[in-house]
N, C-alpha and C. Protein backbone atom coordinates (compact mmCIF):
# COMPACT_ATOMS: atom_id res chain seq x y z
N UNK A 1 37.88 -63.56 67.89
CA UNK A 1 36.87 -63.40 66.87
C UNK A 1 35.94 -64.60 66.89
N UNK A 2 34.60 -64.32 66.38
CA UNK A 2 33.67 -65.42 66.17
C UNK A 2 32.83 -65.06 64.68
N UNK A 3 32.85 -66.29 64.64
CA UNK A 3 31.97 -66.61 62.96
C UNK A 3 30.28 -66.07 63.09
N UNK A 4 30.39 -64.70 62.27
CA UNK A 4 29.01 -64.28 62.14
C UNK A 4 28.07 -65.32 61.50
N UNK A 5 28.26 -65.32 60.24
CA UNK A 5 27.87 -66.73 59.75
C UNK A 5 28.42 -66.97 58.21
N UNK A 6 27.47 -68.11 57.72
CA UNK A 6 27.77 -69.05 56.60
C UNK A 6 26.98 -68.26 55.80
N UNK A 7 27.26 -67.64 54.54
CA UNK A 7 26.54 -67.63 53.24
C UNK A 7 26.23 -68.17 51.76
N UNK A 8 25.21 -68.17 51.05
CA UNK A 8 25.43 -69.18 50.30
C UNK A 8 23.93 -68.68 49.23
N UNK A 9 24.43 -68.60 47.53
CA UNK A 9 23.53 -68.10 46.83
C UNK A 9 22.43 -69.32 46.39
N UNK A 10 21.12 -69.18 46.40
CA UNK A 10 20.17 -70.00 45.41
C UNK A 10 19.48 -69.08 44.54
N UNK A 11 18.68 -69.89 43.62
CA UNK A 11 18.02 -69.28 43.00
C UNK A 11 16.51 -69.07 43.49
N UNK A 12 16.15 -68.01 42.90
CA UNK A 12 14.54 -67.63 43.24
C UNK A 12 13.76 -68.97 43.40
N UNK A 13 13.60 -70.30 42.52
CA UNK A 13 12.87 -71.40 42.60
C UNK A 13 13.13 -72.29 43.76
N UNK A 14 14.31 -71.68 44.58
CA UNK A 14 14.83 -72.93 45.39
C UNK A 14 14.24 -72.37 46.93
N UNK A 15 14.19 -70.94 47.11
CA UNK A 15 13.98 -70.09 48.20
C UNK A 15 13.04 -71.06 49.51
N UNK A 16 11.90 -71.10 48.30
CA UNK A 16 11.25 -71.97 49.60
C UNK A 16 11.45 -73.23 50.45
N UNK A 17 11.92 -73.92 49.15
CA UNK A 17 12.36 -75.43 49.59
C UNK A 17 14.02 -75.04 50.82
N UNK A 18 14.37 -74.14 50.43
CA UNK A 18 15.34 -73.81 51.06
C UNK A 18 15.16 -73.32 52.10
N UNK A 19 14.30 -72.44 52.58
CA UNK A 19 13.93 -72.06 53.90
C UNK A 19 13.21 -73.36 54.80
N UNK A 20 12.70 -73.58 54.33
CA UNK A 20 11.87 -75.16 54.87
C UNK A 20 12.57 -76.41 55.19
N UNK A 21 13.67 -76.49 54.57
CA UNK A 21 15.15 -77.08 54.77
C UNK A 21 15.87 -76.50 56.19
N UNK A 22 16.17 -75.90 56.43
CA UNK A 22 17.08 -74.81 57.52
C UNK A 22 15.80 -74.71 58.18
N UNK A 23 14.48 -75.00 58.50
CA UNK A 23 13.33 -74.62 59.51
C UNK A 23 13.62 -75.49 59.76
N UNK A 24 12.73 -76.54 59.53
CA UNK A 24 12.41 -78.33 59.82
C UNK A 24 13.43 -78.91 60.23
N UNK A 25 14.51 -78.86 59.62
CA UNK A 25 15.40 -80.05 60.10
C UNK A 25 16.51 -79.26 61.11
N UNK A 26 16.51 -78.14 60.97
CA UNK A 26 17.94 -77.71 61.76
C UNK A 26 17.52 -76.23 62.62
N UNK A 27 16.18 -75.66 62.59
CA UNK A 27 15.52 -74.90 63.33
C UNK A 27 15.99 -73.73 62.96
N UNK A 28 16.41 -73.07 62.06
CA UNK A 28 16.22 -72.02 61.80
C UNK A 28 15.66 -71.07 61.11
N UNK A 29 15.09 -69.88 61.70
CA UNK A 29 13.85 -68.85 61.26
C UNK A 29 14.32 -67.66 60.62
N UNK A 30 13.37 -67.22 59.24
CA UNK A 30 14.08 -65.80 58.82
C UNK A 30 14.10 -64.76 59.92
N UNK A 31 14.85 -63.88 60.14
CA UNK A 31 14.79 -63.26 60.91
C UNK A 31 14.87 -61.76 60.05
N UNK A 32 15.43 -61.56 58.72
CA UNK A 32 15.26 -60.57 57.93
C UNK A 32 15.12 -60.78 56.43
N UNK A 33 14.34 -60.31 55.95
CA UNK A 33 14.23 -60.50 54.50
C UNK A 33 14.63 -59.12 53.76
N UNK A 34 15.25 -58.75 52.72
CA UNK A 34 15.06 -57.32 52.15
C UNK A 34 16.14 -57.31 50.74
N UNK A 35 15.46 -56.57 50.34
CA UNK A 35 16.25 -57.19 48.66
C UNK A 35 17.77 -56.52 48.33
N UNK A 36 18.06 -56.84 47.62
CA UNK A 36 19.66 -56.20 47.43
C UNK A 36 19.46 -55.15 46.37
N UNK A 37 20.42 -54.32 46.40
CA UNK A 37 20.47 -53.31 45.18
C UNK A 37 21.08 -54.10 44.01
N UNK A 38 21.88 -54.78 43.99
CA UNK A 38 22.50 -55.21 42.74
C UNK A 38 21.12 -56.06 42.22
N UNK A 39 19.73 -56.91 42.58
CA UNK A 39 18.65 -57.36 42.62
C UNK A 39 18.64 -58.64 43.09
N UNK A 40 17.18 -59.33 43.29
CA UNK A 40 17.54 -60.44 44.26
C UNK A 40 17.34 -60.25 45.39
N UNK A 41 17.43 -60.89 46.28
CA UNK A 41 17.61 -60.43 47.68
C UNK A 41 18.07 -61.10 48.65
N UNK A 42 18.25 -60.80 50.01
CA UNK A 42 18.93 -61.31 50.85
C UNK A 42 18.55 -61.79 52.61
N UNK A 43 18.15 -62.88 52.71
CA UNK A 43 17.38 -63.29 54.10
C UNK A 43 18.60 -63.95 54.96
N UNK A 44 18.20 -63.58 56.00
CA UNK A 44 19.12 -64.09 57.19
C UNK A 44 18.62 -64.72 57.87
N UNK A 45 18.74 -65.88 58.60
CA UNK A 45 18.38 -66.77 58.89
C UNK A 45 18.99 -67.19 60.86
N UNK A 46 18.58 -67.40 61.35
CA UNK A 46 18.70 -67.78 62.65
C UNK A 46 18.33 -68.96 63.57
N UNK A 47 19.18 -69.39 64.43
CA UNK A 47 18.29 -71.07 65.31
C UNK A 47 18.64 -70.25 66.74
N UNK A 48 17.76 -70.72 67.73
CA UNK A 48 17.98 -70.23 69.10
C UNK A 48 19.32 -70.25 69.34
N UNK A 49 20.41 -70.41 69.50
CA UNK A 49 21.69 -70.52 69.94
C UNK A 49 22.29 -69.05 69.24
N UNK A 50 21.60 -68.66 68.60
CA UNK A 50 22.15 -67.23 67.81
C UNK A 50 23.28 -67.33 67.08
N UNK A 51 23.09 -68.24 65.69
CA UNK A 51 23.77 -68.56 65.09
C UNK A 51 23.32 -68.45 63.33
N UNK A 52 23.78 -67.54 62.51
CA UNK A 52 23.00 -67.22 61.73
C UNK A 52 23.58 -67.77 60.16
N UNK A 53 22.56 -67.97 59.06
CA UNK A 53 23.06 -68.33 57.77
C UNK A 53 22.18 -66.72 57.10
N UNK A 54 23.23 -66.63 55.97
CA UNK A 54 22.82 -65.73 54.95
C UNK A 54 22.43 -66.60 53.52
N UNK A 55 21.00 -66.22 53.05
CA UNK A 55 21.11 -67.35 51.73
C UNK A 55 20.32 -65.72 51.40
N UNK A 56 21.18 -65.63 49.99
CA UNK A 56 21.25 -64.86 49.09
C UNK A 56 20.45 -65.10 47.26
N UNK A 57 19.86 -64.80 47.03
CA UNK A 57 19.06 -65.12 46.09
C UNK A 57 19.36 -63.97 45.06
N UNK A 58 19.11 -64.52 43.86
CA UNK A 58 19.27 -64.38 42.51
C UNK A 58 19.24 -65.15 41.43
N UNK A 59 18.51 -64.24 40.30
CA UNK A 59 18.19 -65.13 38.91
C UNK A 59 19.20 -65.70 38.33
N UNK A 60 20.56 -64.60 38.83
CA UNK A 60 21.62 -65.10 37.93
C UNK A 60 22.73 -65.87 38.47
N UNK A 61 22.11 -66.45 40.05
CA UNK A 61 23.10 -67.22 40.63
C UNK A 61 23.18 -68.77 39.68
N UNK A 62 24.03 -69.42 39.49
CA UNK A 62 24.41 -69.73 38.51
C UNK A 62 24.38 -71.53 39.08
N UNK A 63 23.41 -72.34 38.39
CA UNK A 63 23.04 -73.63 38.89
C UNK A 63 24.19 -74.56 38.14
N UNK A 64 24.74 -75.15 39.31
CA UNK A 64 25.64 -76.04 38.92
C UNK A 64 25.12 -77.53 38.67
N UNK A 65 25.66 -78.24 37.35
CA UNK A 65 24.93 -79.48 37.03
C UNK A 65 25.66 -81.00 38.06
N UNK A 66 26.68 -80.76 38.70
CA UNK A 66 27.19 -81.59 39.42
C UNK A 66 27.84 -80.41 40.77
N UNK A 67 26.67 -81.26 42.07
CA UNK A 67 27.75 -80.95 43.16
C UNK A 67 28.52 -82.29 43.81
N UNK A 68 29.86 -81.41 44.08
CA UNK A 68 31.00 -82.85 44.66
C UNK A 68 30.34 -82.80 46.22
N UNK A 69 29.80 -84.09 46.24
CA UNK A 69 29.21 -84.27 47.32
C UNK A 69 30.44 -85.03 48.66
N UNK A 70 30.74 -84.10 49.54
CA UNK A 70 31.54 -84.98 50.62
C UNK A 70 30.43 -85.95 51.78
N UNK A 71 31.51 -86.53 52.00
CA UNK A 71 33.07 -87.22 52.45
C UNK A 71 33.51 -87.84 51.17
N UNK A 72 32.16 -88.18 49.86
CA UNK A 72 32.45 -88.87 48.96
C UNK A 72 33.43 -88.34 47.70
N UNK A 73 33.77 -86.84 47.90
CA UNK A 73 34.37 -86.62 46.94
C UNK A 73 35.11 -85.48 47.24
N UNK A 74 36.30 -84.90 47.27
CA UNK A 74 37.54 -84.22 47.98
C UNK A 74 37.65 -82.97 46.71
N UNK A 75 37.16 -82.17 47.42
CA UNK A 75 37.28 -80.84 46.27
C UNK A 75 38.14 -79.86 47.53
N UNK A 76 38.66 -78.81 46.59
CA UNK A 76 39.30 -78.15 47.64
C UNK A 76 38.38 -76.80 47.71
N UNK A 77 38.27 -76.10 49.38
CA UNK A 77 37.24 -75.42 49.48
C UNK A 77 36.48 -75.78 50.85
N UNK A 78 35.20 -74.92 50.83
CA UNK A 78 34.15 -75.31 51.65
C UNK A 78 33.75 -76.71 51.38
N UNK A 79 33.52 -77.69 52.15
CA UNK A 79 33.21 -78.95 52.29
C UNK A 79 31.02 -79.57 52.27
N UNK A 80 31.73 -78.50 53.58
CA UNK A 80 29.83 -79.12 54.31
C UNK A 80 29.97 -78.07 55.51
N UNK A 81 28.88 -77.73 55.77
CA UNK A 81 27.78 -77.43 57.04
C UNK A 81 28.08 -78.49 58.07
N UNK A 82 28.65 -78.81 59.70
CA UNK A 82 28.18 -79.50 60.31
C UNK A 82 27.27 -79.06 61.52
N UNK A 83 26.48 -79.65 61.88
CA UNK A 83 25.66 -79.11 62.84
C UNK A 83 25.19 -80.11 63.37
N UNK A 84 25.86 -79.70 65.21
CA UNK A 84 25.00 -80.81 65.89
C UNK A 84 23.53 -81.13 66.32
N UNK A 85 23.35 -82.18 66.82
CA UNK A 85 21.77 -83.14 66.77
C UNK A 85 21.84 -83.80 68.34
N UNK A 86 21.24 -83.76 68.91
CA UNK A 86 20.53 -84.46 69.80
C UNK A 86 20.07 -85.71 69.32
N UNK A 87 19.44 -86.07 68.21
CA UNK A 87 19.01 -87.17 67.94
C UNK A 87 19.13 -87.57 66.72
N UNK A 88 19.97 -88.20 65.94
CA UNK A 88 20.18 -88.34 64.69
C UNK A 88 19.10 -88.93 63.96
N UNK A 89 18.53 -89.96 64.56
CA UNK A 89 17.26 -90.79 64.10
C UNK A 89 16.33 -90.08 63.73
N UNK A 90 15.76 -88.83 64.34
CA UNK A 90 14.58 -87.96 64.13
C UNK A 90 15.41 -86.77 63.40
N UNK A 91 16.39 -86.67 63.18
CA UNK A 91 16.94 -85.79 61.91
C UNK A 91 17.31 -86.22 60.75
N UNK A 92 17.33 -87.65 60.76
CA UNK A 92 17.53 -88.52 59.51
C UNK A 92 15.80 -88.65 59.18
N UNK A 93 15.21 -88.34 59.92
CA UNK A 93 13.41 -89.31 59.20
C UNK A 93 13.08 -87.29 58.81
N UNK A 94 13.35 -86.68 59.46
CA UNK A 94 12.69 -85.08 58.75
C UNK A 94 13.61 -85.04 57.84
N UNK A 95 15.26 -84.79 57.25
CA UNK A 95 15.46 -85.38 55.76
C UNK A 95 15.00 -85.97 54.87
N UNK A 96 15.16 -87.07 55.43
CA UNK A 96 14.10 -87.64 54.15
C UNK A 96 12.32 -87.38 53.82
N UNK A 97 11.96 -86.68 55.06
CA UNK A 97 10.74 -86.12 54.46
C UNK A 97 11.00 -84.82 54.00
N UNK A 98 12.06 -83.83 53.86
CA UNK A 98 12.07 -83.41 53.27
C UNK A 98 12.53 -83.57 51.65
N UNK A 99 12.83 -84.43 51.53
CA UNK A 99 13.64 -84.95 50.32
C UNK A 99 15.01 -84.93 49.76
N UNK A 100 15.43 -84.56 51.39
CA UNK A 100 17.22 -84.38 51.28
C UNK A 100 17.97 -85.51 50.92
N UNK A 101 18.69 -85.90 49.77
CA UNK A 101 19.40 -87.17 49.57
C UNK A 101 20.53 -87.75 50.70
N UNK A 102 20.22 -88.41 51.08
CA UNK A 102 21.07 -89.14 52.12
C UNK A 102 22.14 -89.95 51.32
N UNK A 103 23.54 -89.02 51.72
CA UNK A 103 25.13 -89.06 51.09
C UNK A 103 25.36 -90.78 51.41
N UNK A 104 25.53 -90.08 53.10
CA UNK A 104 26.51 -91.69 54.06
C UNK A 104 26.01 -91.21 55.40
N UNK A 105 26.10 -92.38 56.15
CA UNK A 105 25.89 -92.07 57.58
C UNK A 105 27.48 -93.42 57.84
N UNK A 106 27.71 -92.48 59.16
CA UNK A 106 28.82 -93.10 59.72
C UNK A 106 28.65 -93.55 61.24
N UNK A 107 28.88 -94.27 61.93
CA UNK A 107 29.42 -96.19 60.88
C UNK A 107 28.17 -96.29 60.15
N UNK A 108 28.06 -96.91 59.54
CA UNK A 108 27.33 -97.67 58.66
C UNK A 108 25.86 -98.03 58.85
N UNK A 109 26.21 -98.78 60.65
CA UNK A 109 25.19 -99.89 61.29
C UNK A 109 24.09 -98.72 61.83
N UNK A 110 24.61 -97.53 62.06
CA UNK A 110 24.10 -96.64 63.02
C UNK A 110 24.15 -96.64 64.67
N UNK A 111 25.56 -97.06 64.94
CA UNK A 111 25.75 -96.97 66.05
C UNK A 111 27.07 -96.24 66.20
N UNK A 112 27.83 -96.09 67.25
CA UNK A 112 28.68 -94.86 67.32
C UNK A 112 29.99 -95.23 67.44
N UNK A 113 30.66 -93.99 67.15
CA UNK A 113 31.90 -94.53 66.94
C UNK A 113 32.93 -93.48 67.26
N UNK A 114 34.34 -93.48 67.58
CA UNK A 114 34.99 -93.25 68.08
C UNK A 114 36.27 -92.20 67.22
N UNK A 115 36.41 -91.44 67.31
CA UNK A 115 37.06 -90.34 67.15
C UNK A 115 38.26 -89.19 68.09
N UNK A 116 38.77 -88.21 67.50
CA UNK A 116 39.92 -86.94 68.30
C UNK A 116 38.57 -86.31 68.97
N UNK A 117 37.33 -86.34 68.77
CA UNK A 117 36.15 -85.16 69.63
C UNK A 117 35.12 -86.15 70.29
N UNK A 118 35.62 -87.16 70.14
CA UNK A 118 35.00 -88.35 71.37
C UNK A 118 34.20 -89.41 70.61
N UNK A 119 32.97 -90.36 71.45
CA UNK A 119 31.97 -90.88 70.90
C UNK A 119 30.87 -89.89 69.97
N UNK A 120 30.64 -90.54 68.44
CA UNK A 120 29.74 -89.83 68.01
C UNK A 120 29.46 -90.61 66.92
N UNK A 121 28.22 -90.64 66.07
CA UNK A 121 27.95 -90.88 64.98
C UNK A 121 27.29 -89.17 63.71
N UNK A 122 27.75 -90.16 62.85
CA UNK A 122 27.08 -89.05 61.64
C UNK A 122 26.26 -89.35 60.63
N UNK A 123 25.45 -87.54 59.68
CA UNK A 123 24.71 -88.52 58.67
C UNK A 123 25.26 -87.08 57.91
N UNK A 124 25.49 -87.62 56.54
CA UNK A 124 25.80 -86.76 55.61
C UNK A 124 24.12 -86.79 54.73
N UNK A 125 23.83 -85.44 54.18
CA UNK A 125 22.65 -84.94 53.18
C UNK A 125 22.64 -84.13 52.42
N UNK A 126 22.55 -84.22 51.57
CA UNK A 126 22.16 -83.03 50.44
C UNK A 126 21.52 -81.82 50.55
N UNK A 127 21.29 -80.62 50.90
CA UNK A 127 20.80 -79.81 51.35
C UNK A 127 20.33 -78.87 49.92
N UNK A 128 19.50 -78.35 49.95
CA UNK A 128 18.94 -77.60 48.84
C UNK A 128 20.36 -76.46 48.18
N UNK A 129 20.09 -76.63 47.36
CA UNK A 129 21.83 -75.11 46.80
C UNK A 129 22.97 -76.13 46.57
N UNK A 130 22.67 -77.53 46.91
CA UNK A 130 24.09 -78.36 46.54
C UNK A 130 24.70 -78.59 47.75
N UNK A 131 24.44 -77.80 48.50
CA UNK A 131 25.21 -77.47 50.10
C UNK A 131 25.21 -79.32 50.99
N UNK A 132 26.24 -79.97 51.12
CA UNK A 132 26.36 -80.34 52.04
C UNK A 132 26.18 -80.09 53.36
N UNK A 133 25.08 -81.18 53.60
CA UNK A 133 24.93 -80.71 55.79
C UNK A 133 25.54 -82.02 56.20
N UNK A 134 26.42 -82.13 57.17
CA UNK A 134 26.30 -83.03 58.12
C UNK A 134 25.93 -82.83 59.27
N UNK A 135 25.58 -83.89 60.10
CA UNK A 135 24.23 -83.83 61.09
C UNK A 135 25.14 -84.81 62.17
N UNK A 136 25.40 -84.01 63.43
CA UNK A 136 26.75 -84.84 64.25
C UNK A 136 25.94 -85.16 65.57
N UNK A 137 26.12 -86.43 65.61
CA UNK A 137 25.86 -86.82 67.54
C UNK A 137 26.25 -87.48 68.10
N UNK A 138 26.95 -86.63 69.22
CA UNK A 138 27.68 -87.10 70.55
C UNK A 138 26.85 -87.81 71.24
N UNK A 139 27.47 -89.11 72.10
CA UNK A 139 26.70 -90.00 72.68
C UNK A 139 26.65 -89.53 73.82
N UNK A 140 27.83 -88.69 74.40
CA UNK A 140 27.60 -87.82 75.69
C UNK A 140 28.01 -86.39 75.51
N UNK A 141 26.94 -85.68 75.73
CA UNK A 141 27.29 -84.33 75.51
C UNK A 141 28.39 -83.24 76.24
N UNK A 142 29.59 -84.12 76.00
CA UNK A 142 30.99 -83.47 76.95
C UNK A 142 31.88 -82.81 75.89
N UNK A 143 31.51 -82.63 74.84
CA UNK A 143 32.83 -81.94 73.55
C UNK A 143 33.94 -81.83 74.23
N UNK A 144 35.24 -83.12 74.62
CA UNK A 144 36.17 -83.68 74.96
C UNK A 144 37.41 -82.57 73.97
N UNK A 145 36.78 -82.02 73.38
CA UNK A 145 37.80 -81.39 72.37
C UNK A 145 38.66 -82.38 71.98
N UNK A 146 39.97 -81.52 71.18
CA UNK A 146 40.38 -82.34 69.87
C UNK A 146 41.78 -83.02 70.71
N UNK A 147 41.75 -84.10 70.63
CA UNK A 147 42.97 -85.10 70.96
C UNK A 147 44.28 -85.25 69.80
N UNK A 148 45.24 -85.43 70.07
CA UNK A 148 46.59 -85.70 69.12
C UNK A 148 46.30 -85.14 68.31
């Protein structure tokens, strides 16, 4: 089996900032828009690798006043989004022009570091809907897979 994809509700006010989020920084395009019967509606979303998100819209999806933002805070559940980067530096500067809050980046200094899936560094962000993204890059693109 393989993962069709990730879904995830916003509200009508967030739609755009939310599509423009998933364009800009992580390349993916609606590929269907069409409304739901229960109301609201429902766009699917795609990046060349054919890998798709569902963001689901509605008035009465229900805005939460605190999200537990990881690595910083251990809820049980869906965590975060990770998705790899070619270049973390130019996915950290389109975040912040989009106005995504920058969580943590790992190490610290911005240089890389060592892990069970090899050399890599990270940047944790806030993504529109509350949604945690992390943003992963391998210093050599060999996905060594998972060790011990």
């Amino acid at each position: 089996m393989t993962m069709f994809h990730v879904g995830f509700w916003v509200q009508p006010a967030e739609v755009d900032r939310t599509l423009d989020f998933y364009a800009d920084l992580l390349g993916y395009e609606p590929v269907s828009r069409n409304p739901r019967k229960s109301g609201g509606e429902r766009i699917f979303l795609r990046n060349a690798a054919m890998q798709y998100l569902e963001v689901l819209v509605s008035d009465d999806a229900q805005q939460l006043t605190h999200f537990p933002q990881h690595p910083k805070e251990r809820v049980v559940g869906v965590t975060h989004l990770c998705f790899e980067t070619p270049d973390l530096d130019a996915a950290r500067a389109t975040a912040e022009k989009l106005g995504a809050e920058i969580i943590m980046q790992a190490p610290g200094d911005g240089s890389f570091g060592t892990s069970e899936v090899g050399e890599h560094r990270i940047l944790f962000v806030q993504a529109p809907a509350g949604i945690t993204v992390e943003l992963f890059e391998f210093k050599e693109r060999i996905h060594p897979g998972l060790k011990g």
